[in-house]
C-alpha atoms as a PDB file:
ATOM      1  CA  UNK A   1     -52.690 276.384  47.849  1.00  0.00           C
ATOM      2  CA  UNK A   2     -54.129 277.920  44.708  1.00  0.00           C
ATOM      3  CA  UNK A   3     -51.801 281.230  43.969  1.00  0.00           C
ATOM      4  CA  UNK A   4     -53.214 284.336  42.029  1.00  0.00           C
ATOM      5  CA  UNK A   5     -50.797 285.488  39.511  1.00  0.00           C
ATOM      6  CA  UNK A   6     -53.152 287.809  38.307  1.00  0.00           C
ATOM      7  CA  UNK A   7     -53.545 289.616  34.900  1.00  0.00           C
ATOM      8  CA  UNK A   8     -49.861 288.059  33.883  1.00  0.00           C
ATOM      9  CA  UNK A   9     -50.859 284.384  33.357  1.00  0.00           C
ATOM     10  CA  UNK A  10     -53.981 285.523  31.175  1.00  0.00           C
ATOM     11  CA  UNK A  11     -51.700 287.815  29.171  1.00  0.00           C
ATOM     12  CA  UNK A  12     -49.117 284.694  28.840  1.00  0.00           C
ATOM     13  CA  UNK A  13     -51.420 282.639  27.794  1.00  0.00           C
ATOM     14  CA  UNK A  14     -52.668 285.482  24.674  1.00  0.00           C
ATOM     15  CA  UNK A  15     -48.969 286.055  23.671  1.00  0.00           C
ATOM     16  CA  UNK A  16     -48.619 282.362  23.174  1.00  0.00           C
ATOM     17  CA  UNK A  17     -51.590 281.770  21.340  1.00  0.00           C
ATOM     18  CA  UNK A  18     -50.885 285.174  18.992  1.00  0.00           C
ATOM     19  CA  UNK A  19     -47.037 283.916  18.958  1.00  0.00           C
ATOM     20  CA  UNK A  20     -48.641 280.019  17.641  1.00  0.00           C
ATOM     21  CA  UNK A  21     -51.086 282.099  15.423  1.00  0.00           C
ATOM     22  CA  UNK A  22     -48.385 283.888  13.646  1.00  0.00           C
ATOM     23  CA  UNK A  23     -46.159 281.295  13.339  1.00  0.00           C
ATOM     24  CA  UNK A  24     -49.137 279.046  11.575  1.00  0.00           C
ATOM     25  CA  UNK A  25     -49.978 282.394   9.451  1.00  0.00           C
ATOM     26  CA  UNK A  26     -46.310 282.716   8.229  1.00  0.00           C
ATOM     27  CA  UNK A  27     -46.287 278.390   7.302  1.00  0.00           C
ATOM     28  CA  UNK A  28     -49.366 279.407   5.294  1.00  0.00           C
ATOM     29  CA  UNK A  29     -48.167 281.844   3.382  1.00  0.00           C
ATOM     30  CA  UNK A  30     -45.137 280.193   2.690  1.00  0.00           C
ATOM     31  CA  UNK A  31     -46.633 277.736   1.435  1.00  0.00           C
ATOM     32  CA  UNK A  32     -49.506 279.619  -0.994  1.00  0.00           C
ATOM     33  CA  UNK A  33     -47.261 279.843  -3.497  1.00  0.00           C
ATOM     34  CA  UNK A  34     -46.769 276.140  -3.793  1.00  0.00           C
ATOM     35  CA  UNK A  35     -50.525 275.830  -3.814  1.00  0.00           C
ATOM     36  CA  UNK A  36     -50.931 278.190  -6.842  1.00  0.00           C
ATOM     37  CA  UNK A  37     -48.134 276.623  -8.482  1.00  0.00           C
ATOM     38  CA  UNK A  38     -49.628 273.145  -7.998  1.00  0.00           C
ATOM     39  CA  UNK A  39     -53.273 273.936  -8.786  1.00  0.00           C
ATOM     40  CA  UNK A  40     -51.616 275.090 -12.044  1.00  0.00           C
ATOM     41  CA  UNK A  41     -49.779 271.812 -12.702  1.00  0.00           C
ATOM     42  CA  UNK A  42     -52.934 269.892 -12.333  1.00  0.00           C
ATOM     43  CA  UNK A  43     -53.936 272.484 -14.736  1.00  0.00           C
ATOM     44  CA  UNK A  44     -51.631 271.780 -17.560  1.00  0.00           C
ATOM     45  CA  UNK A  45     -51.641 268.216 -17.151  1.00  0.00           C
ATOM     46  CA  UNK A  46     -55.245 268.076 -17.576  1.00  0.00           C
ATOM     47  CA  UNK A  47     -54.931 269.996 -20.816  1.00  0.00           C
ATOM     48  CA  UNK A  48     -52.213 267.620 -21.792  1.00  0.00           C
ATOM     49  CA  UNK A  49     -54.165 264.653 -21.164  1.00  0.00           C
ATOM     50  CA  UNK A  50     -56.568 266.145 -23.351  1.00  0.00           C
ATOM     51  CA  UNK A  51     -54.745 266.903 -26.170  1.00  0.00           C
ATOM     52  CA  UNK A  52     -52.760 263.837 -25.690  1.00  0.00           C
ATOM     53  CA  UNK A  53     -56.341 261.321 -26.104  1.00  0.00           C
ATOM     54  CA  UNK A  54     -57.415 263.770 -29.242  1.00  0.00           C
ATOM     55  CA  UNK A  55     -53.426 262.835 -30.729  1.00  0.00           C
ATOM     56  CA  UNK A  56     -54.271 258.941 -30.015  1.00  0.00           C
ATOM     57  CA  UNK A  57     -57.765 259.222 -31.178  1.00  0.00           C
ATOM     58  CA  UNK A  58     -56.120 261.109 -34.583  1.00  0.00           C
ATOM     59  CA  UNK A  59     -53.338 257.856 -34.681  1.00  0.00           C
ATOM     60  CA  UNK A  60     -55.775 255.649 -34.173  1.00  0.00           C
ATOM     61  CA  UNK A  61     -57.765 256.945 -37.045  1.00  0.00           C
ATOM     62  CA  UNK A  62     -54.870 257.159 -39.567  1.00  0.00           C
ATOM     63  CA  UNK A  63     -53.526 253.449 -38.429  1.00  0.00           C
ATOM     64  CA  UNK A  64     -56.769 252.150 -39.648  1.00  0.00           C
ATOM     65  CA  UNK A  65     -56.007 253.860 -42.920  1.00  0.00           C
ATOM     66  CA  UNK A  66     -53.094 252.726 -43.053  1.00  0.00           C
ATOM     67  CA  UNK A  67     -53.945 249.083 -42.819  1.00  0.00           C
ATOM     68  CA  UNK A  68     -56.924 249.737 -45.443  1.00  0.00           C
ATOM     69  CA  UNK A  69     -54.659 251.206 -47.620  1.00  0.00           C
ATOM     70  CA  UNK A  70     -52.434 247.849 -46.984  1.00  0.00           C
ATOM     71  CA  UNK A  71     -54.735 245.562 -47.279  1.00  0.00           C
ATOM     72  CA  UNK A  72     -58.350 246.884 -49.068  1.00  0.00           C
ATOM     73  CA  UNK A  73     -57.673 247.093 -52.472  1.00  0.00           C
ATOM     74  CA  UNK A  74     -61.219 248.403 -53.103  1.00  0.00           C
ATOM     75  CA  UNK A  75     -59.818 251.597 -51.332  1.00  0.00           C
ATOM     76  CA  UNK A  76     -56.767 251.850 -53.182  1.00  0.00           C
ATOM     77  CA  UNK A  77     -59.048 252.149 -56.451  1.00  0.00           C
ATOM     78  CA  UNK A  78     -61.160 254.792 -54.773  1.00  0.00           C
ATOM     79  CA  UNK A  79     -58.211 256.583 -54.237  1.00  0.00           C
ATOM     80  CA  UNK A  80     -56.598 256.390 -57.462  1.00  0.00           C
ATOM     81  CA  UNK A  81     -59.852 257.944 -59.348  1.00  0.00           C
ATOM     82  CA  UNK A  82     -60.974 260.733 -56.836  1.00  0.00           C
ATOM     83  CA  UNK A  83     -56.517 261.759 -56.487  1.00  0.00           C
ATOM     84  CA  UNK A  84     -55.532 260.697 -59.511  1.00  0.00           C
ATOM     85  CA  UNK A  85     -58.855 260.874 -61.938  1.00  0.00           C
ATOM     86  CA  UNK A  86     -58.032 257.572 -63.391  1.00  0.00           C
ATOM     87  CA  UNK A  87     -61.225 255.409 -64.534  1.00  0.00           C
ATOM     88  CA  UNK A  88     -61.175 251.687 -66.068  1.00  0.00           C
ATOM     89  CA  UNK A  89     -60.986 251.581 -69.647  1.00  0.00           C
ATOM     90  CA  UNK A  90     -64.370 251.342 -70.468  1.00  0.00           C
ATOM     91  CA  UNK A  91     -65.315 253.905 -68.138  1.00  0.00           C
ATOM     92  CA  UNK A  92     -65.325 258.268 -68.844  1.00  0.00           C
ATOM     93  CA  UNK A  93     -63.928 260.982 -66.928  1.00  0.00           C
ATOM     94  CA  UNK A  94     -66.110 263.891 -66.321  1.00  0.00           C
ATOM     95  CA  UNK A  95     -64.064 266.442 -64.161  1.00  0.00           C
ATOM     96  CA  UNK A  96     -65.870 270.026 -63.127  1.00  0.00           C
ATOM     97  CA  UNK A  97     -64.281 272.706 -62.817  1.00  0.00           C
ATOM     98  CA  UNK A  98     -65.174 275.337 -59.982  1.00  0.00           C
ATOM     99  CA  UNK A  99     -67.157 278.283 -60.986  1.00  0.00           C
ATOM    100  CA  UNK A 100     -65.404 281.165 -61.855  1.00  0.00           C
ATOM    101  CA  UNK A 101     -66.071 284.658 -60.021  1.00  0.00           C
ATOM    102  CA  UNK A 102     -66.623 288.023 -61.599  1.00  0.00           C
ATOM    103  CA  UNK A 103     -63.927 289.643 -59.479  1.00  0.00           C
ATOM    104  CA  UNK A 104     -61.643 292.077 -61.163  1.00  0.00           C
ATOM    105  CA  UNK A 105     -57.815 290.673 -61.312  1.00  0.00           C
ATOM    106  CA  UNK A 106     -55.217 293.778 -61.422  1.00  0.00           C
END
């Protein structure tokens, strides 16, 4: 026995698919937020990783100094006459000055 409910059942069915509709809408956007707020995260900590392998690269760099500076006395010297202007004893200094501008002191 197949019963006609008529126009009832159809319209059942619509308010319970616009009822699961909404209620999926509202999980959505209570959950956008979050979203934003993660795609943001991912965001910073991509900048972060950044800056944090150009601050390795940068200690990686001045640890090899370091150890030169420890352990090269060849660079010790260089340092010593372009800091300090000192020369062997049988060697001469020339220092140059930078060039002077025509500007007007008051």
């Amino acid at each position: 026995m197949n019963v006609d409910t008529g126009i009832w059942s159809k319209l059942t069915k619509i308010v319970v698919g616009l009822v699961v509709l909404a209620i999926l809408l509202l999980i959505g956007m209570c959950y956008l937020p979050l979203i934003n707020q993660n795609e943001q995260f991912q965001k910073e900590n991509l900048r972060l990783q950044r800056e944090l392998q150009k601050e390795s690269e940068k200690s990686k760099e001045l640890q090899m100094q370091i150890n030169d500076l420890r352990n090269d006395p060849k660079t010790i010297e260089r340092l010593a006459r372009e800091k300090l202007g000192y020369a062997r004893p049988d060697e001469t200094v020339v220092r140059f000055e930078p060039a002077e501008t025509n500007a007007v002191s008051q």
